[in-house]
PDB file of N, CA and C in Angstrom:
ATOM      1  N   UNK A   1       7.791  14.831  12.499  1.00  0.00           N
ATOM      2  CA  UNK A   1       7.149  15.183  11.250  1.00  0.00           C
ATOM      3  C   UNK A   1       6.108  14.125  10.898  1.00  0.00           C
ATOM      4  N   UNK A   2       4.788  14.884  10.631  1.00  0.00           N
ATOM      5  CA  UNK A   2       4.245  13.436  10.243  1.00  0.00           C
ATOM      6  C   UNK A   2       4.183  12.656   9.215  1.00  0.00           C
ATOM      7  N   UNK A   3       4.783  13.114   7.983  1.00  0.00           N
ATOM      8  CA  UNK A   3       5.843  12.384   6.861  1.00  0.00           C
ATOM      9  C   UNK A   3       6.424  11.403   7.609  1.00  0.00           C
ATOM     10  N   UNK A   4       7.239  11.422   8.573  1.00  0.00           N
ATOM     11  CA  UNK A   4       8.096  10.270   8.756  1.00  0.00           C
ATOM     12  C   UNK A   4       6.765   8.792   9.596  1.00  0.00           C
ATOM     13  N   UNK A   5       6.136  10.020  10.474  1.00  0.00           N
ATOM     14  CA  UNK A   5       4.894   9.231  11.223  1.00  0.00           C
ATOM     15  C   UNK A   5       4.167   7.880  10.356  1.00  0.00           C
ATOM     16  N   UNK A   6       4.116   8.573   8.906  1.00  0.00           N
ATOM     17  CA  UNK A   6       3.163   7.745   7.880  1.00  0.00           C
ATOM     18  C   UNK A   6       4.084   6.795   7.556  1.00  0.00           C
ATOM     19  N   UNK A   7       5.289   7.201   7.461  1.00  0.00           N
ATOM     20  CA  UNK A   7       5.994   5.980   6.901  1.00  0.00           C
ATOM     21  C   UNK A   7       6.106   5.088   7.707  1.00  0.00           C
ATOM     22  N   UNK A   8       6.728   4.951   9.095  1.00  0.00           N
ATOM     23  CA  UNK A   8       6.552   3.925  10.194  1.00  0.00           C
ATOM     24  C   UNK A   8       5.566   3.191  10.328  1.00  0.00           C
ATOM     25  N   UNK A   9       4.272   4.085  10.256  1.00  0.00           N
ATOM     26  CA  UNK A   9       2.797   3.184  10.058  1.00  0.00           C
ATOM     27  C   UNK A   9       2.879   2.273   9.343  1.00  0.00           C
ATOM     28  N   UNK A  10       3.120   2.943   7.998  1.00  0.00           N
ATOM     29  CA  UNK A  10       2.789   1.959   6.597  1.00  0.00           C
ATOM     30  C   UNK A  10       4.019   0.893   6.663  1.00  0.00           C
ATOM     31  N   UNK A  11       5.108   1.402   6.927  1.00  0.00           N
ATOM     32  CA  UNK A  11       5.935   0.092   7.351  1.00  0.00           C
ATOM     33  C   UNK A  11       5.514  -1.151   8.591  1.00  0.00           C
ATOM     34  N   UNK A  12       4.927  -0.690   9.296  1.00  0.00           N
ATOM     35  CA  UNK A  12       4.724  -1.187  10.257  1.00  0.00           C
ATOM     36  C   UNK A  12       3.219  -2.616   9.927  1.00  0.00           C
ATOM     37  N   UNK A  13       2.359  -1.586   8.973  1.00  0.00           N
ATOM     38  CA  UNK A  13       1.304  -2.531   8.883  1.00  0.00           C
ATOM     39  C   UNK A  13       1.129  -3.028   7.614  1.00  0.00           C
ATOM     40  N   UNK A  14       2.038  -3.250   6.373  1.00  0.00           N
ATOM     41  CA  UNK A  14       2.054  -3.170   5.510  1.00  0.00           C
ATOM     42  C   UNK A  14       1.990  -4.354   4.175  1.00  0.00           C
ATOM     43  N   UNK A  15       2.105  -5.824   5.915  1.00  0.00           N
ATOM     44  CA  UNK A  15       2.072  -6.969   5.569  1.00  0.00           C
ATOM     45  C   UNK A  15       0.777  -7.631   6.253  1.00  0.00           C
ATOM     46  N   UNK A  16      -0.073  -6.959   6.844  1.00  0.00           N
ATOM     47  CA  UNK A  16      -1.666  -7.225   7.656  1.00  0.00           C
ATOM     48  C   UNK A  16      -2.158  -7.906   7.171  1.00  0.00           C
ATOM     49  N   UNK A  17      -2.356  -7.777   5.498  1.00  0.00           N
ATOM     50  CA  UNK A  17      -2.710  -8.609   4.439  1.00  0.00           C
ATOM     51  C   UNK A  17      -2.546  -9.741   4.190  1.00  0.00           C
ATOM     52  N   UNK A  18      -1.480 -10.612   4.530  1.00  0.00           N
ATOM     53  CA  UNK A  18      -0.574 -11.406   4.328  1.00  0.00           C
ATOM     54  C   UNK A  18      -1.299 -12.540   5.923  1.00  0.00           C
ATOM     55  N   UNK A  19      -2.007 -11.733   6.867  1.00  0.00           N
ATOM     56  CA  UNK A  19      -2.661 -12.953   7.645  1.00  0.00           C
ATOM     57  C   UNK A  19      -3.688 -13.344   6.962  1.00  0.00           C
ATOM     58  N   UNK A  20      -4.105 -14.290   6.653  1.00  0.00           N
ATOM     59  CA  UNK A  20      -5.206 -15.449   6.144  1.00  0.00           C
ATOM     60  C   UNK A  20      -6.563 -15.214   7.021  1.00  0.00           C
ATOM     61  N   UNK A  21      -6.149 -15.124   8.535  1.00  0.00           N
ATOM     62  CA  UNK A  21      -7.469 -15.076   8.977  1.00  0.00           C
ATOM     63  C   UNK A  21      -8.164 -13.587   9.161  1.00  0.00           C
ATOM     64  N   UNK A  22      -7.129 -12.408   9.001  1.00  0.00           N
ATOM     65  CA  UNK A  22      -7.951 -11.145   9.019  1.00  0.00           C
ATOM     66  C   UNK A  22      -8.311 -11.317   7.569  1.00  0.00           C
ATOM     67  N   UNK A  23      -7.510 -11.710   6.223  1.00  0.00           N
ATOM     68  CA  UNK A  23      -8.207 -11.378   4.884  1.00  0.00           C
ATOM     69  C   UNK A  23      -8.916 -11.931   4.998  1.00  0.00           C
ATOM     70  N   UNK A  24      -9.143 -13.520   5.227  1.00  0.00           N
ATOM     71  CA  UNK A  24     -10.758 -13.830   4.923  1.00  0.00           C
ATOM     72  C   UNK A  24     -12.127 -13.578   5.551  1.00  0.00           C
ATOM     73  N   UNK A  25     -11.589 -12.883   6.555  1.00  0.00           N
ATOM     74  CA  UNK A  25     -12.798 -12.458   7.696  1.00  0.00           C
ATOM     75  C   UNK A  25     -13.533 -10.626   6.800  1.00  0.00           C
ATOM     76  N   UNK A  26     -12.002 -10.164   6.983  1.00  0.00           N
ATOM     77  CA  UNK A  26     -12.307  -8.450   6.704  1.00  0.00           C
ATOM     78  C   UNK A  26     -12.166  -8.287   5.313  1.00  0.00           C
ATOM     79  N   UNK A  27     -11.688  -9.172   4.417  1.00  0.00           N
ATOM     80  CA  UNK A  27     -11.016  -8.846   2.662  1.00  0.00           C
ATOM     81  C   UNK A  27     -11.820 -10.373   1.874  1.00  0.00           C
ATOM     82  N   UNK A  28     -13.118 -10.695   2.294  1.00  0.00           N
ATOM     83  CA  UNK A  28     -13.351 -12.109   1.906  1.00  0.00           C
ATOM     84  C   UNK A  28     -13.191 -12.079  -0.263  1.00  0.00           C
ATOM     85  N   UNK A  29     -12.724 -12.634  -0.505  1.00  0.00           N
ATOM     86  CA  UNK A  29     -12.652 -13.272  -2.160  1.00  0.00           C
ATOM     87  C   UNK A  29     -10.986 -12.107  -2.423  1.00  0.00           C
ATOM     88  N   UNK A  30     -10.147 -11.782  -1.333  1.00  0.00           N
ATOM     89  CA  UNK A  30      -8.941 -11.428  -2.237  1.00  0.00           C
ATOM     90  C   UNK A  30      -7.728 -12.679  -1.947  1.00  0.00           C
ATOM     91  N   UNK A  31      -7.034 -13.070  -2.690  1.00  0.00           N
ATOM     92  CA  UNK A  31      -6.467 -14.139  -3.105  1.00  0.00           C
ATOM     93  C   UNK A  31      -4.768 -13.634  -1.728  1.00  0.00           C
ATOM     94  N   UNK A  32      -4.063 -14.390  -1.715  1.00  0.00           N
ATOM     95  CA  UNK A  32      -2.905 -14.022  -0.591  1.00  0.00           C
ATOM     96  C   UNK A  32      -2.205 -13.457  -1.365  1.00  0.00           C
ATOM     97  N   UNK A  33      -2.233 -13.426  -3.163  1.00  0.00           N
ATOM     98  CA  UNK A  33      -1.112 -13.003  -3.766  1.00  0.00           C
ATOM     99  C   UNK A  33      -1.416 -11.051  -4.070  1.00  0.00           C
ATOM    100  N   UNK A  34      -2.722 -10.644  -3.581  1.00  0.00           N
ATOM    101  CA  UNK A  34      -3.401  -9.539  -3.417  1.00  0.00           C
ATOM    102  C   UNK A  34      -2.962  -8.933  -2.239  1.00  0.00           C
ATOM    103  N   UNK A  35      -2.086  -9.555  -1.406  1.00  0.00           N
ATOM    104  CA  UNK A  35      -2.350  -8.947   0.230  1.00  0.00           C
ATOM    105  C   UNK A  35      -2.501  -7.897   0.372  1.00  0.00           C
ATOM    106  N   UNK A  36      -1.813  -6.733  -0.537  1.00  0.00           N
ATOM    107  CA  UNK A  36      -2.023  -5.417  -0.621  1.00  0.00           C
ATOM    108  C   UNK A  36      -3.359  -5.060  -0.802  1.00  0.00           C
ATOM    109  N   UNK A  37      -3.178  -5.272  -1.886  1.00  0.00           N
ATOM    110  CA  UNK A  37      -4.992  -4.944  -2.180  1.00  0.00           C
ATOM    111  C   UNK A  37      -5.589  -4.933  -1.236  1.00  0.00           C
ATOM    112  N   UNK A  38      -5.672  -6.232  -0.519  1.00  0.00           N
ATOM    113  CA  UNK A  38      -6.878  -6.314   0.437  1.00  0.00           C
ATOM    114  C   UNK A  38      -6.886  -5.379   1.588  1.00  0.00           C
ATOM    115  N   UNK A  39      -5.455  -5.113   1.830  1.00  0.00           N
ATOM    116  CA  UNK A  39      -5.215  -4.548   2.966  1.00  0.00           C
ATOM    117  C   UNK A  39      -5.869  -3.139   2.943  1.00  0.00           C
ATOM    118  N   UNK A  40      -5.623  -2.599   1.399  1.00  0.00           N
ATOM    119  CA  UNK A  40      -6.240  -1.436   1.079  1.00  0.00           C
ATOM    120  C   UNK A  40      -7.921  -1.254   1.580  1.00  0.00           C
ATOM    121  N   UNK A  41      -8.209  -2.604   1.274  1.00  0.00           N
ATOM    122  CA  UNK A  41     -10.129  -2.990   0.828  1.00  0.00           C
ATOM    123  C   UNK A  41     -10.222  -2.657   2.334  1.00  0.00           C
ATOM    124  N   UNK A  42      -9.427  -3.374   3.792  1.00  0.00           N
ATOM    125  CA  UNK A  42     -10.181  -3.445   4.744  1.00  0.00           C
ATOM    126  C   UNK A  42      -9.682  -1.286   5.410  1.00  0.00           C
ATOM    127  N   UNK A  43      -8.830  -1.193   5.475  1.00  0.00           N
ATOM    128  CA  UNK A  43      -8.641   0.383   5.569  1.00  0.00           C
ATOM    129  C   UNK A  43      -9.392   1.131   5.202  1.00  0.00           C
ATOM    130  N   UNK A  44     -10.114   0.810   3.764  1.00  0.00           N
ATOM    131  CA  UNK A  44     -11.304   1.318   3.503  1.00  0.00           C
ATOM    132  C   UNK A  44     -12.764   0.940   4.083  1.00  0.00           C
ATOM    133  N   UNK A  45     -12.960  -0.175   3.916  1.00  0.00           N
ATOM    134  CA  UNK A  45     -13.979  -0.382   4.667  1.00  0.00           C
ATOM    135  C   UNK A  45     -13.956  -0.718   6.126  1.00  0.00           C
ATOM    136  N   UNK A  46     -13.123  -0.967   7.105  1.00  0.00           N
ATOM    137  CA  UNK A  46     -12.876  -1.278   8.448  1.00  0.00           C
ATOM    138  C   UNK A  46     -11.911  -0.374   8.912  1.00  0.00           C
ATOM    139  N   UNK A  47     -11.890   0.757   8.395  1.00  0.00           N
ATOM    140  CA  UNK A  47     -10.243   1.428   9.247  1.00  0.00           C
ATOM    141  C   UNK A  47     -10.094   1.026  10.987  1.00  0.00           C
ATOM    142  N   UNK A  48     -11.453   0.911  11.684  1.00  0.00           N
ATOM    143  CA  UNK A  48     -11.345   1.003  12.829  1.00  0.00           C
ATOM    144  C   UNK A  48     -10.234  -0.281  13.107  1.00  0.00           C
ATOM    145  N   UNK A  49     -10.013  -1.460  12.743  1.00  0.00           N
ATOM    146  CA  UNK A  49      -9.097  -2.724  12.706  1.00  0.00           C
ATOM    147  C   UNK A  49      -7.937  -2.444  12.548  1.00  0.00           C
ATOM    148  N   UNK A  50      -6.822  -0.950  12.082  1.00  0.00           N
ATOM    149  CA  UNK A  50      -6.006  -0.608  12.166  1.00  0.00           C
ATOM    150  C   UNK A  50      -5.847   0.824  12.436  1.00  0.00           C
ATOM    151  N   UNK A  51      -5.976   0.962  13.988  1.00  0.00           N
ATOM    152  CA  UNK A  51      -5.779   2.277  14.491  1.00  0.00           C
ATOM    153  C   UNK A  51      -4.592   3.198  14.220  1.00  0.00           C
ATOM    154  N   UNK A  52      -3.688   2.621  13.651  1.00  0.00           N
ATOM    155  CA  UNK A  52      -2.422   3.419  14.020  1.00  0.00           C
ATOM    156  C   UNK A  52      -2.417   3.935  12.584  1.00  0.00           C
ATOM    157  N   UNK A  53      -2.994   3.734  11.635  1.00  0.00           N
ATOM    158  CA  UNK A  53      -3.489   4.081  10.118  1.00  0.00           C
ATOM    159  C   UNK A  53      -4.858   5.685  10.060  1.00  0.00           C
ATOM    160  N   UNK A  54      -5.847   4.695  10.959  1.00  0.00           N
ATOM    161  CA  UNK A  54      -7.071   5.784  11.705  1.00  0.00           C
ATOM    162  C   UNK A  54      -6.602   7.335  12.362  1.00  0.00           C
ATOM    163  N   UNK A  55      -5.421   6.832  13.267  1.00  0.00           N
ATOM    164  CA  UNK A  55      -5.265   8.082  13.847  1.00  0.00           C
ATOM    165  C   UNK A  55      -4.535   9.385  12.895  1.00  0.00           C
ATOM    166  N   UNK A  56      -3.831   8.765  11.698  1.00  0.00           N
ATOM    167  CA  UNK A  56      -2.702   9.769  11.119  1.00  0.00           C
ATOM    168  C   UNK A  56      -4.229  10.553  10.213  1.00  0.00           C
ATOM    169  N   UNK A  57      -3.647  11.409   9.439  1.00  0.00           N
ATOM    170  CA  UNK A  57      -4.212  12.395   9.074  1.00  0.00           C
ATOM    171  C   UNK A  57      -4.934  11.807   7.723  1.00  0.00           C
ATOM    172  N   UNK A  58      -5.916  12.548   7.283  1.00  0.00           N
ATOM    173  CA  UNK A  58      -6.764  11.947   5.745  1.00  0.00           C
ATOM    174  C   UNK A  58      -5.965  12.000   4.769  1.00  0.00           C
ATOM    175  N   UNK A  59      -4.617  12.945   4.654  1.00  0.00           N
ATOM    176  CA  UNK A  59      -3.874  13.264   3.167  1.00  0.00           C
ATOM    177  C   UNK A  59      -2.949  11.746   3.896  1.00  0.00           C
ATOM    178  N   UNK A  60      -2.623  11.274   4.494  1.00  0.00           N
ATOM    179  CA  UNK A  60      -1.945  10.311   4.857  1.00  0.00           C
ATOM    180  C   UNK A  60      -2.819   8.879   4.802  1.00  0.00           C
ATOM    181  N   UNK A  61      -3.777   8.561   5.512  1.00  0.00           N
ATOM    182  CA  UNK A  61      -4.564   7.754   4.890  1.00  0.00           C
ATOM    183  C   UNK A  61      -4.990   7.338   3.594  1.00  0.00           C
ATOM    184  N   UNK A  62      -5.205   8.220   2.571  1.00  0.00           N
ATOM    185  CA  UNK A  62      -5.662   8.268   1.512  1.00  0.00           C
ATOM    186  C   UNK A  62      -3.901   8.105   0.715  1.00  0.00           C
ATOM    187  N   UNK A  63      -2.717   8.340   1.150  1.00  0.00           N
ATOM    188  CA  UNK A  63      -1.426   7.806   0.948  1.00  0.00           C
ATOM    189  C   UNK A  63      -1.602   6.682   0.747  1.00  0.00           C
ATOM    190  N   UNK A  64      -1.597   6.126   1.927  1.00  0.00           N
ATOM    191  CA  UNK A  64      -1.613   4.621   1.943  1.00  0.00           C
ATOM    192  C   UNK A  64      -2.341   3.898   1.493  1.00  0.00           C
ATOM    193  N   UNK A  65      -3.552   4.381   1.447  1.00  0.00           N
ATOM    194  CA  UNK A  65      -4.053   3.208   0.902  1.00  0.00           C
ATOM    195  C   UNK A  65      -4.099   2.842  -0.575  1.00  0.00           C
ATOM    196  N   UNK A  66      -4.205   4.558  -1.249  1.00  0.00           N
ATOM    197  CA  UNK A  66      -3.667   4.619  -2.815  1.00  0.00           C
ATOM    198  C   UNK A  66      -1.925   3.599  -3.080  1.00  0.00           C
ATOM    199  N   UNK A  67      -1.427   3.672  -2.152  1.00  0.00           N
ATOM    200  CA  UNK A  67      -0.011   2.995  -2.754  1.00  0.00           C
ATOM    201  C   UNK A  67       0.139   1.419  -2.337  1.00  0.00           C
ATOM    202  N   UNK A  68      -1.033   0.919  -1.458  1.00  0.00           N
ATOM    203  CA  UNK A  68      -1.484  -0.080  -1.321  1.00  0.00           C
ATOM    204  C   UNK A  68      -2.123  -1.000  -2.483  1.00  0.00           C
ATOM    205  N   UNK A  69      -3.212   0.143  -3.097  1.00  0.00           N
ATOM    206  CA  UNK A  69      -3.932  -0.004  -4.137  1.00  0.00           C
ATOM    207  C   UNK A  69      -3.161  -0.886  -5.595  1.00  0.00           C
ATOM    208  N   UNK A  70      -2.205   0.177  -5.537  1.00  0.00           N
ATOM    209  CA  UNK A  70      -1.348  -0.419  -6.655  1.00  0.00           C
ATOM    210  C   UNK A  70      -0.597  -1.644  -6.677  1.00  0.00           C
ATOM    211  N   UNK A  71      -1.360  -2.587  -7.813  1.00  0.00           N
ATOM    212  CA  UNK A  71      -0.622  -3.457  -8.096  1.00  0.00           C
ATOM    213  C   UNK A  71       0.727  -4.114  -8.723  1.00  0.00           C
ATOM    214  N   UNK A  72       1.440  -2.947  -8.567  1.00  0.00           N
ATOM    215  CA  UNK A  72       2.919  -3.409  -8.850  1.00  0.00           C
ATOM    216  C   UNK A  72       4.299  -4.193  -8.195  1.00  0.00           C
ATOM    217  N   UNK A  73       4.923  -5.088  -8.823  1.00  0.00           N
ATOM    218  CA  UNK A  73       5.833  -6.138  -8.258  1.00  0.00           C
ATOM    219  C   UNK A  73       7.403  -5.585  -8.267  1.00  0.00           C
ATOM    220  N   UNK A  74       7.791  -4.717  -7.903  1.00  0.00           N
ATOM    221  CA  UNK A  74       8.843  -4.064  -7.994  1.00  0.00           C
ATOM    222  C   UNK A  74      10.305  -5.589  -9.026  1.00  0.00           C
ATOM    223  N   UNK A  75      10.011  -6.637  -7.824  1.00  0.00           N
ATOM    224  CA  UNK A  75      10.599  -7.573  -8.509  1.00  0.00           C
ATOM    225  C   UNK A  75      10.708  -7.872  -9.806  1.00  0.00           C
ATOM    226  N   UNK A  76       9.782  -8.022  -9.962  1.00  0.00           N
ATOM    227  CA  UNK A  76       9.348  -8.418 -11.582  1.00  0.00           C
ATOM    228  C   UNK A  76       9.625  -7.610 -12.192  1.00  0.00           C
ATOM    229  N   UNK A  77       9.558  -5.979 -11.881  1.00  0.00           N
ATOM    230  CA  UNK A  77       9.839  -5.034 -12.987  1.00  0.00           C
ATOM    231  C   UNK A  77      11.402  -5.380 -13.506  1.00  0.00           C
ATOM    232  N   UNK A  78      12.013  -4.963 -12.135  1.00  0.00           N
ATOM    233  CA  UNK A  78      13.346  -5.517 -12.509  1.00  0.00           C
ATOM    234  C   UNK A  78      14.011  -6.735 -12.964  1.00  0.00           C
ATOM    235  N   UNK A  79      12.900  -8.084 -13.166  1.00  0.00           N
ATOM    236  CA  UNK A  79      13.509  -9.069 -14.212  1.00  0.00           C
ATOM    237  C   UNK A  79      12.491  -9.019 -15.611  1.00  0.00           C
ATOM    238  N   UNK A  80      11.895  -8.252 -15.622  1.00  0.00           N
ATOM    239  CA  UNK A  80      11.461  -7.331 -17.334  1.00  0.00           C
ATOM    240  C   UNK A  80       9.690  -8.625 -16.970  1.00  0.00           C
ATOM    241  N   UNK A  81       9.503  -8.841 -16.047  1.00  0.00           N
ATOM    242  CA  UNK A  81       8.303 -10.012 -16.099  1.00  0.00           C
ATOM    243  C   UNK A  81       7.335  -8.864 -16.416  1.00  0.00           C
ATOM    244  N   UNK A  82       7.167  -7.467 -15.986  1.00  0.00           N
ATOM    245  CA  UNK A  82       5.881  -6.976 -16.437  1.00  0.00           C
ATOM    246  C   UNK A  82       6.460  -5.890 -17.369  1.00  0.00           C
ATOM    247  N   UNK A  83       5.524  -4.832 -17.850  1.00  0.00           N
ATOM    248  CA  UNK A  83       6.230  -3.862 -18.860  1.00  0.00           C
ATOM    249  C   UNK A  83       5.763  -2.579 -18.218  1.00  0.00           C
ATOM    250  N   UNK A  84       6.734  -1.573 -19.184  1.00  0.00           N
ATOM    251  CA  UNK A  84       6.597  -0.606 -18.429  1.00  0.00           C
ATOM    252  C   UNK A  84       5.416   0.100 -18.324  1.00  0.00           C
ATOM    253  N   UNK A  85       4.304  -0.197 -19.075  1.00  0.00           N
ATOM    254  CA  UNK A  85       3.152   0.251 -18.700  1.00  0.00           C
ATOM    255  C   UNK A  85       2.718   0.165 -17.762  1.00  0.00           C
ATOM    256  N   UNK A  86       3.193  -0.717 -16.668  1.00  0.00           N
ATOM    257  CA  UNK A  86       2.535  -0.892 -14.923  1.00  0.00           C
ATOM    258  C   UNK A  86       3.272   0.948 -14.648  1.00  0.00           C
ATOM    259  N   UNK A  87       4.007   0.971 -14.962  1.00  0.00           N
ATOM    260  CA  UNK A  87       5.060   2.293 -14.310  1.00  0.00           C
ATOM    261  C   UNK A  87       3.576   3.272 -14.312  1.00  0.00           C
ATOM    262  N   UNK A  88       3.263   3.493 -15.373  1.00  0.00           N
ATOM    263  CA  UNK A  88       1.903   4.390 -16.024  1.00  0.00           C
ATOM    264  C   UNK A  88       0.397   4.257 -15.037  1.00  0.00           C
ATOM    265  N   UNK A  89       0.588   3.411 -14.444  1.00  0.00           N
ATOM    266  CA  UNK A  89      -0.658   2.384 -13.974  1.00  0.00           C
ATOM    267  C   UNK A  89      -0.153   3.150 -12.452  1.00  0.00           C
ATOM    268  N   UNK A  90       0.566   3.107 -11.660  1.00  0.00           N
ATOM    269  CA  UNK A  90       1.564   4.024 -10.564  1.00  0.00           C
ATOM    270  C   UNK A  90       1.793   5.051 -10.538  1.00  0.00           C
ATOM    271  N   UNK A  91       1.645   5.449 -11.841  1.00  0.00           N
ATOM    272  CA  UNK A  91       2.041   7.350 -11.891  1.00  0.00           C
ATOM    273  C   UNK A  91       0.296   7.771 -11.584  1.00  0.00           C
ATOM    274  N   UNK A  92      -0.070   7.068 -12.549  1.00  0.00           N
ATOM    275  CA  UNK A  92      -2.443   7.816 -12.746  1.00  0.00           C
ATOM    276  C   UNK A  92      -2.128   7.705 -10.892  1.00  0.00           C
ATOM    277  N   UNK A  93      -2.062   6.488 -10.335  1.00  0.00           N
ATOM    278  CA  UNK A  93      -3.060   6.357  -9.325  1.00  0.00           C
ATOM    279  C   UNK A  93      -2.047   7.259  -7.833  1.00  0.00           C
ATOM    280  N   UNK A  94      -0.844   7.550  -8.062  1.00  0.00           N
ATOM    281  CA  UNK A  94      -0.702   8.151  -7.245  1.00  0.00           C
ATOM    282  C   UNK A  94       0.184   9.410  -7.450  1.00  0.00           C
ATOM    283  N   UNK A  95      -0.405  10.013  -8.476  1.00  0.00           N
ATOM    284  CA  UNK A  95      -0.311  11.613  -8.937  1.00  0.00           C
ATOM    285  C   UNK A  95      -0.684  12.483  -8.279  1.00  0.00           C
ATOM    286  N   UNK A  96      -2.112  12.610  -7.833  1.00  0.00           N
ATOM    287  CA  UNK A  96      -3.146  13.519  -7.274  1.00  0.00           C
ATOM    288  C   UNK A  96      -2.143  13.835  -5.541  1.00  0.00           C
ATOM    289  N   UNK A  97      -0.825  12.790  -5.218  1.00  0.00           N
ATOM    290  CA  UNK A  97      -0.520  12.783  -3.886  1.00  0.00           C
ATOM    291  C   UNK A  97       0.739  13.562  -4.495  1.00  0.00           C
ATOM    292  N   UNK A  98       1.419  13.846  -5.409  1.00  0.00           N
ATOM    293  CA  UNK A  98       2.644  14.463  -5.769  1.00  0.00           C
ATOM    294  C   UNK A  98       3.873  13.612  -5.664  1.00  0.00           C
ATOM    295  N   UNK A  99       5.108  14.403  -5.516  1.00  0.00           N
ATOM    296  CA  UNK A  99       5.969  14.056  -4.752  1.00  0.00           C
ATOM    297  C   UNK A  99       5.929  13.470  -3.533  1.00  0.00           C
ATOM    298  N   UNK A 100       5.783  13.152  -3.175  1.00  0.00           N
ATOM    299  CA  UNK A 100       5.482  12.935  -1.543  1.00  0.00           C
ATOM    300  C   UNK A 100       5.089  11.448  -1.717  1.00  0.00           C
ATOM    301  N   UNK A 101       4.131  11.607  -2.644  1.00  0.00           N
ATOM    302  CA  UNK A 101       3.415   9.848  -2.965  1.00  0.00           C
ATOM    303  C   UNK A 101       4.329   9.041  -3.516  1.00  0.00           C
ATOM    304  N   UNK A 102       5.325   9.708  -4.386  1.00  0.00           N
ATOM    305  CA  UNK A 102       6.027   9.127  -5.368  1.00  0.00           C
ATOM    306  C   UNK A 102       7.151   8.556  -4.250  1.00  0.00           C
ATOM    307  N   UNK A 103       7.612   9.501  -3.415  1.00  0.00           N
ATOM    308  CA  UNK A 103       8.428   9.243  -2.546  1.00  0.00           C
ATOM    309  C   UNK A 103       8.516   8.020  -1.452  1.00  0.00           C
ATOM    310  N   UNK A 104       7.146   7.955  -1.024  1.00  0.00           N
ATOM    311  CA  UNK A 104       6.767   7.349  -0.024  1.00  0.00           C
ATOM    312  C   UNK A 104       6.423   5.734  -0.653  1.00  0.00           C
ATOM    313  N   UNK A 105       6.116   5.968  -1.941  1.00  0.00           N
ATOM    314  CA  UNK A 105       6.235   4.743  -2.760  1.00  0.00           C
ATOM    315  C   UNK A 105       7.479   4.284  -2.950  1.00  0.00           C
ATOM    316  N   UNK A 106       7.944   4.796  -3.371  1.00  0.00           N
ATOM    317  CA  UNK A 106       9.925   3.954  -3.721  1.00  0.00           C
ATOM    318  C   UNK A 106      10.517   4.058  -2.030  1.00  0.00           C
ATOM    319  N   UNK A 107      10.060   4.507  -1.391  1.00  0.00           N
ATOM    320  CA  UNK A 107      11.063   4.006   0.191  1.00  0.00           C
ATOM    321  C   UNK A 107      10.155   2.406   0.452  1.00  0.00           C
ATOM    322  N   UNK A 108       9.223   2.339   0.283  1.00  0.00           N
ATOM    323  CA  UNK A 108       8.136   1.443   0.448  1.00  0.00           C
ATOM    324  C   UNK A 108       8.884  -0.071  -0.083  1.00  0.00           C
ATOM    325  N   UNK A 109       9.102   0.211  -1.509  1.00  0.00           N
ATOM    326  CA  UNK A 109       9.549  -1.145  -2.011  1.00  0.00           C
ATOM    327  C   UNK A 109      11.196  -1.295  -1.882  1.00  0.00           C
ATOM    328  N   UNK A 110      11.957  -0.164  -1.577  1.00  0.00           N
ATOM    329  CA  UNK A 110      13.255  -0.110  -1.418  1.00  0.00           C
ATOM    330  C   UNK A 110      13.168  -0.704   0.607  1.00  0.00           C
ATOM    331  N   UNK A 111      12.483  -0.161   1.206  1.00  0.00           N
ATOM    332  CA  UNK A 111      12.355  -0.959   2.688  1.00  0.00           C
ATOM    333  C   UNK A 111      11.942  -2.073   2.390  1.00  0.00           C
ATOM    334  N   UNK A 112      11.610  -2.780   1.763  1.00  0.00           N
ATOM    335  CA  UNK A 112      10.935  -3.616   1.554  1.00  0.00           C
ATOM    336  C   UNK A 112      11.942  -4.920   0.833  1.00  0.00           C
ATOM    337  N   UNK A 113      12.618  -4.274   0.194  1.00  0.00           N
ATOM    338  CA  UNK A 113      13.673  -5.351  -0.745  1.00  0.00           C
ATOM    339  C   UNK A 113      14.926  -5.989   0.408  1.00  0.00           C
ATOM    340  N   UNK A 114      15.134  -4.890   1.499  1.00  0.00           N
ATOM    341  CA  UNK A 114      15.966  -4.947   2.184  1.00  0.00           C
ATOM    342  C   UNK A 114      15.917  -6.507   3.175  1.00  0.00           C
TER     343      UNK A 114
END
């Protein structure tokens, strides 16, 4: 299924961000505490630098990189550091993807906590 396809990807590349020398080369002025972000910035502007993102489909691309986009700290929510208006800030930006987005978002930070 390629539901599951996207998720392996995005698990797979989801910390790219987090090297110093691709952000400052491909993501120059995003900070390490952005890694997402940036990771989003170079997918958008460089997809060719992560093929295995390139090859999945546009409603899947445009997944990822929207849930990339978002700046939320799952952590923090749960020790009350941000408010629930980030929740609001997560729903706008990955609505237009449905269920599916919503889904692929909470396996994201739940794989992720693990």
């Amino acid at each position: 299924e390629e539901a599951v396809d996207a998720m392996m990807v995005f698990m797979a590349i989801h910390a790219l961000g987090k090297i110093t020398q691709l952000r400052e080369e491909s993501a120059p002025g995003f900070s390490a505490d952005l890694h997402d972000v940036a990771l989003a910035h170079i997918l958008e502007s460089q997809p060719e630098l992560v093929p295995s993102v390139q090859r999945l489909s546009p409603k899947y691309q445009s997944l990822i990189i929207d849930s990339l986009s978002v700046d939320f700290q799952f952590s923090q929510f749960l020790q009350a550091e941000i408010v629930p208006f980030n929740l609001v800030v997560v729903k706008e930006k990955l609505q237009r993807h449905g269920e599916e987005g919503f889904s692929l978002f909470c396996f994201r930070i739940f794989a992720q906590m693990a």
